[in-house]
Protein backbone atom coordinates (compact mmCIF):
# COMPACT_ATOMS: atom_id res chain seq x y z
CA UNK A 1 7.35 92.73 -108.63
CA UNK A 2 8.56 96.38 -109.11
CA UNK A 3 10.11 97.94 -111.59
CA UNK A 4 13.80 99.30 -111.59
CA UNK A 5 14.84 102.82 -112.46
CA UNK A 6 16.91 101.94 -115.17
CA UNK A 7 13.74 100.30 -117.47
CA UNK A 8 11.77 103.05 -116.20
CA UNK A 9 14.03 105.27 -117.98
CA UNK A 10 13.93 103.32 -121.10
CA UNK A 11 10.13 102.97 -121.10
CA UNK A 12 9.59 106.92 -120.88
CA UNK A 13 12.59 106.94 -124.19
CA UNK A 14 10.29 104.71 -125.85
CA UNK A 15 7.12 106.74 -125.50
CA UNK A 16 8.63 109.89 -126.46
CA UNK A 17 10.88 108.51 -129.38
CA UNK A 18 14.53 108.31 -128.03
CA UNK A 19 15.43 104.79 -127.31
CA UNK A 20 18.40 103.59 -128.93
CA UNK A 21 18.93 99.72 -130.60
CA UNK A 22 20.73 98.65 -127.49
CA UNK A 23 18.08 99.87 -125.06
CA UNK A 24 15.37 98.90 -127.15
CA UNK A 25 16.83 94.93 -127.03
CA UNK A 26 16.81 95.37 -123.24
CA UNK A 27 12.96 96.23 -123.53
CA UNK A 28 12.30 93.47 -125.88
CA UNK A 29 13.41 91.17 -123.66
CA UNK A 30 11.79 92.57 -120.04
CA UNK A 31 8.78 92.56 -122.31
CA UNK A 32 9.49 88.55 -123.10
CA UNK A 33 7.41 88.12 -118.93
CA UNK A 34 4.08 88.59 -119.25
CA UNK A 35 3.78 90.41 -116.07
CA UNK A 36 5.98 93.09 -117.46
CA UNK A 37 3.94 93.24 -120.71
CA UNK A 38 0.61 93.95 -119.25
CA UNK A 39 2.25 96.85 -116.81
CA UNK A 40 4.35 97.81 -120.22
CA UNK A 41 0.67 98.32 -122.06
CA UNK A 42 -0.67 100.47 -119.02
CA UNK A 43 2.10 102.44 -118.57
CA UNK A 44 2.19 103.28 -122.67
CA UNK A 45 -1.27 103.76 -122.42
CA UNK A 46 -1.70 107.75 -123.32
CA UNK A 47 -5.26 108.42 -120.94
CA UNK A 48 -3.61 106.80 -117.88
CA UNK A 49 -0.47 108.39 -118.08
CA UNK A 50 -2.16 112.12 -118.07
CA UNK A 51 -3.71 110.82 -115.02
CA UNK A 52 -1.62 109.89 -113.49
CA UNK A 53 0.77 113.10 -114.18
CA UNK A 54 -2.59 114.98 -112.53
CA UNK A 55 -2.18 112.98 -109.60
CA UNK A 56 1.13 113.92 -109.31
CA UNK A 57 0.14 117.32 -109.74
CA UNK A 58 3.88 117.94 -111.27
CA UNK A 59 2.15 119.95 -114.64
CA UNK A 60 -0.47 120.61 -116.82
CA UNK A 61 -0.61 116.95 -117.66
CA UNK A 62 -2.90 117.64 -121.03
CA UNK A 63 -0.70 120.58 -121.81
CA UNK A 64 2.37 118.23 -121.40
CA UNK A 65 1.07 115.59 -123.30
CA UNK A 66 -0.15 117.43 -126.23
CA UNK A 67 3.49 119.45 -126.35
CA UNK A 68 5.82 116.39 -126.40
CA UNK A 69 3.42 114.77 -129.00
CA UNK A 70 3.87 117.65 -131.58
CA UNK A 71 7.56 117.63 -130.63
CA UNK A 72 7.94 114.02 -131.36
CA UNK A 73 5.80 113.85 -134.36
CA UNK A 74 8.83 116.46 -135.90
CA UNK A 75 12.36 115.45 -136.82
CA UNK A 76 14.24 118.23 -135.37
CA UNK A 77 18.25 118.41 -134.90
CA UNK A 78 19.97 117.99 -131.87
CA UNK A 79 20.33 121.56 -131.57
CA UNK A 80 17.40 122.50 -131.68
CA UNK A 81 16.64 119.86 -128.79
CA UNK A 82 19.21 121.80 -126.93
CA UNK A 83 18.23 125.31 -127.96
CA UNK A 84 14.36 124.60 -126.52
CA UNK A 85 15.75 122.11 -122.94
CA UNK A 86 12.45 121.98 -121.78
CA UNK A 87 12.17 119.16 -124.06
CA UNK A 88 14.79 117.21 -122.07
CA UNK A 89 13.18 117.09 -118.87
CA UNK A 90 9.81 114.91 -120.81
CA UNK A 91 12.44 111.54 -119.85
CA UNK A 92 12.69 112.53 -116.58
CA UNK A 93 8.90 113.20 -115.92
CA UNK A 94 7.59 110.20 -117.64
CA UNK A 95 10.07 107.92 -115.43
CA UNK A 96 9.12 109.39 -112.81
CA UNK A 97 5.50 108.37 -113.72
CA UNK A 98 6.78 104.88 -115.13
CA UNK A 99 7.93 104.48 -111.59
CA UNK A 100 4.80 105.78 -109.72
CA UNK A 101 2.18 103.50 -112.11
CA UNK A 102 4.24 100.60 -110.94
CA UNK A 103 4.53 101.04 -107.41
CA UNK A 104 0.10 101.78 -107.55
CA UNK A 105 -0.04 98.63 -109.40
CA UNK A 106 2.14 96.57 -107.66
CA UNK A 107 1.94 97.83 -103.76
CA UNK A 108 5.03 98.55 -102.28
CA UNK A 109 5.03 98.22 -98.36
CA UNK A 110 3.54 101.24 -96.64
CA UNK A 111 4.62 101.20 -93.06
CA UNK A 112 2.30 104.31 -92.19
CA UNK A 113 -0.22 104.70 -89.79
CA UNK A 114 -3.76 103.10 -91.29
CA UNK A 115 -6.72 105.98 -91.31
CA UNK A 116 -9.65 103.75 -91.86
CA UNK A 117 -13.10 104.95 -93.89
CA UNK A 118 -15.97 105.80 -91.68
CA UNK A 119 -18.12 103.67 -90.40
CA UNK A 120 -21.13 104.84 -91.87
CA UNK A 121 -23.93 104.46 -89.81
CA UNK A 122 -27.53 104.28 -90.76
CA UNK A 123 -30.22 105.91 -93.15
CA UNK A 124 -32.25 108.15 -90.91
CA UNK A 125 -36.15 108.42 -92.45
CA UNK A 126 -38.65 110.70 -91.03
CA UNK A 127 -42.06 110.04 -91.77
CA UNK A 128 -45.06 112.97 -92.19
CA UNK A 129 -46.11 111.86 -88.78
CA UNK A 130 -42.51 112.92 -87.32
CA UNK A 131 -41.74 109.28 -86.60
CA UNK A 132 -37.85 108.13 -86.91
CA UNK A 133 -37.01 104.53 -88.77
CA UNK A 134 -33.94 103.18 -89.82
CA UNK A 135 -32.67 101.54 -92.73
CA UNK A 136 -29.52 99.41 -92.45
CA UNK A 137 -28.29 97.05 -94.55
CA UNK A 138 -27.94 96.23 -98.01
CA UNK A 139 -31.46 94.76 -98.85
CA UNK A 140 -34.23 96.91 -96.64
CA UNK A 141 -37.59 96.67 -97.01
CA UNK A 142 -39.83 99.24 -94.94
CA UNK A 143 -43.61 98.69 -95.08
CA UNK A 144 -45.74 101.58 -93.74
CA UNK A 145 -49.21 102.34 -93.14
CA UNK A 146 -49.01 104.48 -96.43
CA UNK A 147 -46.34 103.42 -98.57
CA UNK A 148 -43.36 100.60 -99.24
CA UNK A 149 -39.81 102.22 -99.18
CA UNK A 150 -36.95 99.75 -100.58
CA UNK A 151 -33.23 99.91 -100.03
CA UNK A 152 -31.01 97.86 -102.22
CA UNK A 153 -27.66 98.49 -103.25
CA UNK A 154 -27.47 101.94 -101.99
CA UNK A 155 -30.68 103.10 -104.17
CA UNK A 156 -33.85 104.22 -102.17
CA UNK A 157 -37.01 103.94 -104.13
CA UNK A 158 -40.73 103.98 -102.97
CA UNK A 159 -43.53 101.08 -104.73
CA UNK A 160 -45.52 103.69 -106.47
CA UNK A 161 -48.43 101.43 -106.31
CA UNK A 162 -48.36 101.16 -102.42
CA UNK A 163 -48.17 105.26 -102.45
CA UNK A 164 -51.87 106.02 -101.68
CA UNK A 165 -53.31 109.41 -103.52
CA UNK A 166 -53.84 112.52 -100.90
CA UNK A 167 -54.84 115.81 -101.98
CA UNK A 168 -52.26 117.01 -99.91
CA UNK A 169 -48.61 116.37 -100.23
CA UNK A 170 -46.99 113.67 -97.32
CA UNK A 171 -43.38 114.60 -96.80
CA UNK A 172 -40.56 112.27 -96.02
CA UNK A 173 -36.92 113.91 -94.83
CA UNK A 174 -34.08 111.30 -94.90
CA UNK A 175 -30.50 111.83 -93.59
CA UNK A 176 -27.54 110.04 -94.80
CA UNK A 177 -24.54 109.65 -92.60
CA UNK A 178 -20.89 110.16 -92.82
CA UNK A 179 -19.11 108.24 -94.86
CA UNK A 180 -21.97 107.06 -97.60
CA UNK A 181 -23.77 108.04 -100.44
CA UNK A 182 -26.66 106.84 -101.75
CA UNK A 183 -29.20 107.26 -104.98
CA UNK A 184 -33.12 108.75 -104.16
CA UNK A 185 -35.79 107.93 -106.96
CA UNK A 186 -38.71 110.37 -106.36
CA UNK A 187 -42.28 109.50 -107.12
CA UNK A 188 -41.81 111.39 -110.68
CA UNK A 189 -39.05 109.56 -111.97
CA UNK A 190 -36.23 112.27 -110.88
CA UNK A 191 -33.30 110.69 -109.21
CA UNK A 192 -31.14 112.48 -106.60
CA UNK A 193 -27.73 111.39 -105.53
CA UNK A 194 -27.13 112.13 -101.71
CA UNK A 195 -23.36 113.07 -100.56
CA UNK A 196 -22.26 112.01 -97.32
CA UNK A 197 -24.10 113.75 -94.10
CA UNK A 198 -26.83 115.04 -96.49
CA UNK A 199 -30.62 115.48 -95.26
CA UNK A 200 -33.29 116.08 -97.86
CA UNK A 201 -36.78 116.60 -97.64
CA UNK A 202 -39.57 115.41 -100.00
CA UNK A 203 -43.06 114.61 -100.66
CA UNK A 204 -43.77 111.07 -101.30
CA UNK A 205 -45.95 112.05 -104.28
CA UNK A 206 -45.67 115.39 -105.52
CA UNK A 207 -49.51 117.23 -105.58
CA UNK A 208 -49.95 120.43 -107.64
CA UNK A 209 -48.67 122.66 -110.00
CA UNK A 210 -45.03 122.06 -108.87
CA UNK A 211 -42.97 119.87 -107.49
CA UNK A 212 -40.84 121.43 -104.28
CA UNK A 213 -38.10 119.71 -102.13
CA UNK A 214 -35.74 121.41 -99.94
CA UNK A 215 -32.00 120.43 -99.17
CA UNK A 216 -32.05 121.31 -95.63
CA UNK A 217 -28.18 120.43 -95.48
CA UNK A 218 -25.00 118.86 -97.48
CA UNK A 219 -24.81 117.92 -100.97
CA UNK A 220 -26.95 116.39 -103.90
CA UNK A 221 -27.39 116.08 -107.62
CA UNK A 222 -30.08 115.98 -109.49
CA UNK A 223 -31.27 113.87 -112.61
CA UNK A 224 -34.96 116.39 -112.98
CA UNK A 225 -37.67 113.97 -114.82
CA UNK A 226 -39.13 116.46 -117.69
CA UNK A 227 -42.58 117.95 -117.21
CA UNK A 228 -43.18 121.32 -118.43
CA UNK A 229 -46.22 121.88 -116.94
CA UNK A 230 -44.66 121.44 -113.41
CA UNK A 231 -41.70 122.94 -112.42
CA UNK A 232 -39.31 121.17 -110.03
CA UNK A 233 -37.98 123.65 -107.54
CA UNK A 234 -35.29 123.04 -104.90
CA UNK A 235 -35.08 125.20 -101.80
CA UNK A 236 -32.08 125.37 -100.09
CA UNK A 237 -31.94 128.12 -97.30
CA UNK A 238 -33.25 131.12 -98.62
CA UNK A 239 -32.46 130.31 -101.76
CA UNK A 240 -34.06 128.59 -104.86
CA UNK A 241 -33.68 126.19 -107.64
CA UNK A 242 -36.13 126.28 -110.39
CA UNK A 243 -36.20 123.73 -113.45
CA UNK A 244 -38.66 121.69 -115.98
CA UNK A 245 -35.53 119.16 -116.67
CA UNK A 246 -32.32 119.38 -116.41
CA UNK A 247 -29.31 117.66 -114.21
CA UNK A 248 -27.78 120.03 -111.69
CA UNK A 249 -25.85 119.53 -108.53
CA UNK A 250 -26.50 122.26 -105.14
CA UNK A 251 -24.18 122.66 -102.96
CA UNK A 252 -25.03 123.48 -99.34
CA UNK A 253 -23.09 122.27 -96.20
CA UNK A 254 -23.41 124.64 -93.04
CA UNK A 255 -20.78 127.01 -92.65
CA UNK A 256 -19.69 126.57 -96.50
CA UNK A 257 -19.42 128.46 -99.35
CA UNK A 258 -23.01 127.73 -101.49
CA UNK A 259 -22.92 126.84 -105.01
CA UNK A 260 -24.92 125.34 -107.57
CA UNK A 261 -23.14 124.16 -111.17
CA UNK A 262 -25.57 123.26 -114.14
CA UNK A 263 -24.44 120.61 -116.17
CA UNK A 264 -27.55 119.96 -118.57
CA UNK A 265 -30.18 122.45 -119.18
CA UNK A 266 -31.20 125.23 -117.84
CA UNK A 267 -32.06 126.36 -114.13
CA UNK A 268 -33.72 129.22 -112.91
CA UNK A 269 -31.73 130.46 -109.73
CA UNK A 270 -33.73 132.62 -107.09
CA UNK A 271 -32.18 134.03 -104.23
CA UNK A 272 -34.01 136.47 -101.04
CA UNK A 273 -30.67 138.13 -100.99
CA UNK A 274 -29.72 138.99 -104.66
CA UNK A 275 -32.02 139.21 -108.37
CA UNK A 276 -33.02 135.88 -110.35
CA UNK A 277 -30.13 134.26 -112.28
CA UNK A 278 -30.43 131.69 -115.23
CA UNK A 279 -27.45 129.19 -115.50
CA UNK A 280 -26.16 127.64 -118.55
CA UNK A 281 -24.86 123.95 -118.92
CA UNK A 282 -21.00 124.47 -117.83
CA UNK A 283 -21.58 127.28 -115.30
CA UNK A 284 -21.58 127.51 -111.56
CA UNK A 285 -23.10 129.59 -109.09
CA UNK A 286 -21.34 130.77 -105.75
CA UNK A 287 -22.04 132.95 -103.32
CA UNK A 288 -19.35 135.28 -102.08
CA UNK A 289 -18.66 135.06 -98.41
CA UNK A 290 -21.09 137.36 -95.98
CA UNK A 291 -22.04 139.08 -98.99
CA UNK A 292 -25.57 138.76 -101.18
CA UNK A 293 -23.44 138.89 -104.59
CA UNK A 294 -23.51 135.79 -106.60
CA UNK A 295 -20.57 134.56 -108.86
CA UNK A 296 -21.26 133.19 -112.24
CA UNK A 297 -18.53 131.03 -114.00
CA UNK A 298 -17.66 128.72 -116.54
CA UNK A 299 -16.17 125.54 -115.06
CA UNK A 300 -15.23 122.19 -115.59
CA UNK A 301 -18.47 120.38 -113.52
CA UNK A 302 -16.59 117.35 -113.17
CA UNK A 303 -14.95 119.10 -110.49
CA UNK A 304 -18.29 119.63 -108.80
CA UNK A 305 -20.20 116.28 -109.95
CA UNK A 306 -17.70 113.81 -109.89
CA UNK A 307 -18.90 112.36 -106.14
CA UNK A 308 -21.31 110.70 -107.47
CA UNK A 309 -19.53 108.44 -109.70
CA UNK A 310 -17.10 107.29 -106.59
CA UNK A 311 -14.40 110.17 -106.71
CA UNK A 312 -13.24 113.56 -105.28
CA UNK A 313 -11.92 115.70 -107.70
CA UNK A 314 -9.71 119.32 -106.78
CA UNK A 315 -8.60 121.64 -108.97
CA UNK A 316 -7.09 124.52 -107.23
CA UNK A 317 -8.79 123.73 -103.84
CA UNK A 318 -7.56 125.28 -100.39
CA UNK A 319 -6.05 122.84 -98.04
CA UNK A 320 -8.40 123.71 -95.26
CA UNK A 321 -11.71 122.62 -97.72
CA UNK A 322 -9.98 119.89 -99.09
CA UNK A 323 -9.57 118.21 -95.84
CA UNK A 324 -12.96 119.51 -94.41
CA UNK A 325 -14.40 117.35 -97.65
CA UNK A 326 -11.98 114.16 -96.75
CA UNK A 327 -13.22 114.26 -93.28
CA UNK A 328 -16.74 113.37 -94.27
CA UNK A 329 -15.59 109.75 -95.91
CA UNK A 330 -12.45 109.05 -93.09
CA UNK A 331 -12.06 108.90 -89.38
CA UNK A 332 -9.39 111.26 -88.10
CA UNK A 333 -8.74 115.01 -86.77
CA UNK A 334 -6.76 117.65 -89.05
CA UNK A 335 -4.06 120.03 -86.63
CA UNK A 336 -2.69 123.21 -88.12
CA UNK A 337 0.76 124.10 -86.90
CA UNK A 338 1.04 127.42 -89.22
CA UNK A 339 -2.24 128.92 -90.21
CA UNK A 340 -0.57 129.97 -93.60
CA UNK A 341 -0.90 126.08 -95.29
CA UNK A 342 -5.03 126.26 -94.66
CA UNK A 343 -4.79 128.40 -98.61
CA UNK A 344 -2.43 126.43 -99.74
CA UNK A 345 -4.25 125.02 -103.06
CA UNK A 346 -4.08 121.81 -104.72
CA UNK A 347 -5.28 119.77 -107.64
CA UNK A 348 -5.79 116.04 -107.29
CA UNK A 349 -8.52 113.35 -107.87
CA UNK A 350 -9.12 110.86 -104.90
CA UNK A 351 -10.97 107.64 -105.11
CA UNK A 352 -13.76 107.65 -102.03
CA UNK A 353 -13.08 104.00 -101.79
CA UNK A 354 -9.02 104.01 -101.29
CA UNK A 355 -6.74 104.33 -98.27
CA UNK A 356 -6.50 107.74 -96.70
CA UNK A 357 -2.68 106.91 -96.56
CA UNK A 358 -2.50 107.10 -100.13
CA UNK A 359 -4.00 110.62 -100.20
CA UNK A 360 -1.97 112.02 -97.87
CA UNK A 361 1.20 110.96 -99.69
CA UNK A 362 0.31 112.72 -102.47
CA UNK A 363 0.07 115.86 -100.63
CA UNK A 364 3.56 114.65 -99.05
CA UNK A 365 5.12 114.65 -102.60
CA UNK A 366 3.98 117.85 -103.48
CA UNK A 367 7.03 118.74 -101.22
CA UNK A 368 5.26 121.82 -100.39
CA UNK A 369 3.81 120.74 -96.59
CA UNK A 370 5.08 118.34 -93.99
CA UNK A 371 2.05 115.96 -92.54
CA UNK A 372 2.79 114.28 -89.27
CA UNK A 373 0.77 111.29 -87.78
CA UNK A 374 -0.21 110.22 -84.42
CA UNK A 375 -2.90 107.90 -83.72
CA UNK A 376 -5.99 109.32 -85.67
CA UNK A 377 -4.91 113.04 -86.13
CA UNK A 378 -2.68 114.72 -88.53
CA UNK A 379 -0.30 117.91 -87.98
CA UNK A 380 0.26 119.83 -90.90
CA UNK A 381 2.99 122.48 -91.19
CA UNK A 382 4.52 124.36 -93.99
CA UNK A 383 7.69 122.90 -95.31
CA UNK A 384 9.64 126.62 -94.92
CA UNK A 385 9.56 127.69 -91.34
């Protein structure tokens, strides 16, 4: 069932205070069908409608909603309605938003070509003696000579009491492929979520003062058990993170820009190439392109940490990374007809687990590029030629 323009328009009345008696019969008695009164309660709820208006990417959506609450909550004349007509557009917007809710919840037909998630193939482990094993599957057990390694529900943890003591540390490196992520649970307690084609290396047990990993590639976050008498330090290139305990995500695909944001805590940051930086929670390191220079700002880390939880999240991103990101959970090839739409920047949250069709039509209604698809690639050109 979908929803017609007309109640659209007198459900987005209704939540900003305009509906007249004889609309608001006609919404009494649309609301008489149950189906229509549970979409009714999601569309009138205030949290899904912002997000959805992000989605859309048509405003500020907190902005929006916070200005047409204060204009509602005040009993101003017509005039002055007319004087300030930015007000009159809020109908338009919300139905707009009425209508987009409805066809998300209800599924209207897409006739578009199907890009399909990856395939994601299996959990590379490399044991200190440089052999290779697999883990596939959602249940894996792997018993070696000096440890048991489980794999259950995408979350990797070792038996502690199978890891046998060495004064020296054993390392492990494990590489997760396209199109996955999955949770790590070191020997300490720490827990590291692994993006998709990420390769970490590790000691099964840490031995020492300190306790040193190194991202040799991709993504991951960290969840840093506390011990103040041993550091946890992550190497990434010829760079450095060091902590006591703290949750912090690094950033560090080849051929991309670096970045580490700290969202609890504090982290030492040590770099070859530049002097020792200390992050608070809410800021994020980058490194400028070719350069040594590194760029401290404040940011909004759900922007930066929200993988993890099942979503990608934009704000302001080129075209040319955005898709570069995409292309790690689905299976097809990005063309650029005009080299001018790789900067183009959007803002848009994306759940890993939906269609890629339904991505790419948001960028369609954004009305600012043309997307054409053929088999498993995609042409992108700028809407003005």
């Amino acid at each position: 069932m979908n929803i017609d323009e007309n109640i659209s328009k007198i459900i987005a009345k209704y939540i900003i205070g305009t509906i007249n008696p004889d609309e608001t019969i006609i919404l009494s008695e649309w609301l008489l069908d149950a189906d229509n009164k549970r979409m009714f309660e999601k569309i009138v709820d205030k949290n899904r409608v912002i997000d959805e208006l992000s989605k859309l990417e048509l405003i500020d959506s907190h902005k929006f909603y916070r200005e047409f609450e204060k204009e509602t909550k005040r009993r101003f004349s017509i005039n002055y309605f007319f004087k300030y007509a930015a007000v009159i557009v809020l109908p338009i917007v919300l139905a707009i938003v009425v209508f987009y809710i409805s066809k998300q919840n209800y599924g209207l037909k897409d006739e578009s070509i199907k890009f399909t998630a990856i395939n994601s193939g299996e959990i590379t482990l490399i044991d200190e003696f440089d052999n290779h094993h697999i883990l596939a599957g959602k249940d894996t057990t792997l018993r070696l000579s000096q440890y048991d390694l489980f794999l259950q529900n995408n979350y990797i943890k070792y038996r502690k009491d199978s890891i046998k003591a060495n004064t020296r540390p054993s390392y492990n490196t494990i590489s997760i492929p396209a199109g996955a992520s999955y949770k790590l649970e070191l020997s300490d307690g720490t827990l590291v979520y692994l993006n998709s084609e990420t390769t970490l290396r590790y000691p099964i047990r840490f031995v020492g003062d300190v306790r040193s990993i190194e991202l040799i590639s991709g993504e991951a976050y960290f969840e840093v058990s506390h011990n103040e008498k041993k550091p946890f330090i992550v190497n990434f290139g010829s760079n450095q993170v060091m902590v006591l305990g703290t949750q912090f995500n690094v950033y560090s695909y080849p051929n991309e820009k670096l970045n580490v944001t700290l969202v609890r805590g504090k982290v030492s940051l040590n770099s070859s190439k530049s002097k020792r930086i200390v992050l608070k929670p809410g800021e994020n390191a980058s490194w400028k392109d070719n350069t040594k220079d590194i760029l401290v700002n404040k940011v909004d880390v759900k922007k930066y940490i929200s993988w993890k939880d099942g979503y990608m999240y934009f704000e302001k991103d080129r075209l040319e990374d955005i898709m570069t990101k995409l292309h790690r959970w689905y299976d097809f090839n990005v063309f650029y007809k005009d080299n001018s739409v790789r900067n183009f920047t959007f803002k848009m949250r994306a759940d890993k687990n939906a269609n890629f069709n339904t991505i790419v039509d948001r960028l369609r209604e954004t009305g600012r590029i043309i997307i054409e698809e053929k088999g498993k690639d995609i042409i992108i050109s700028n809407v003005i030629r």
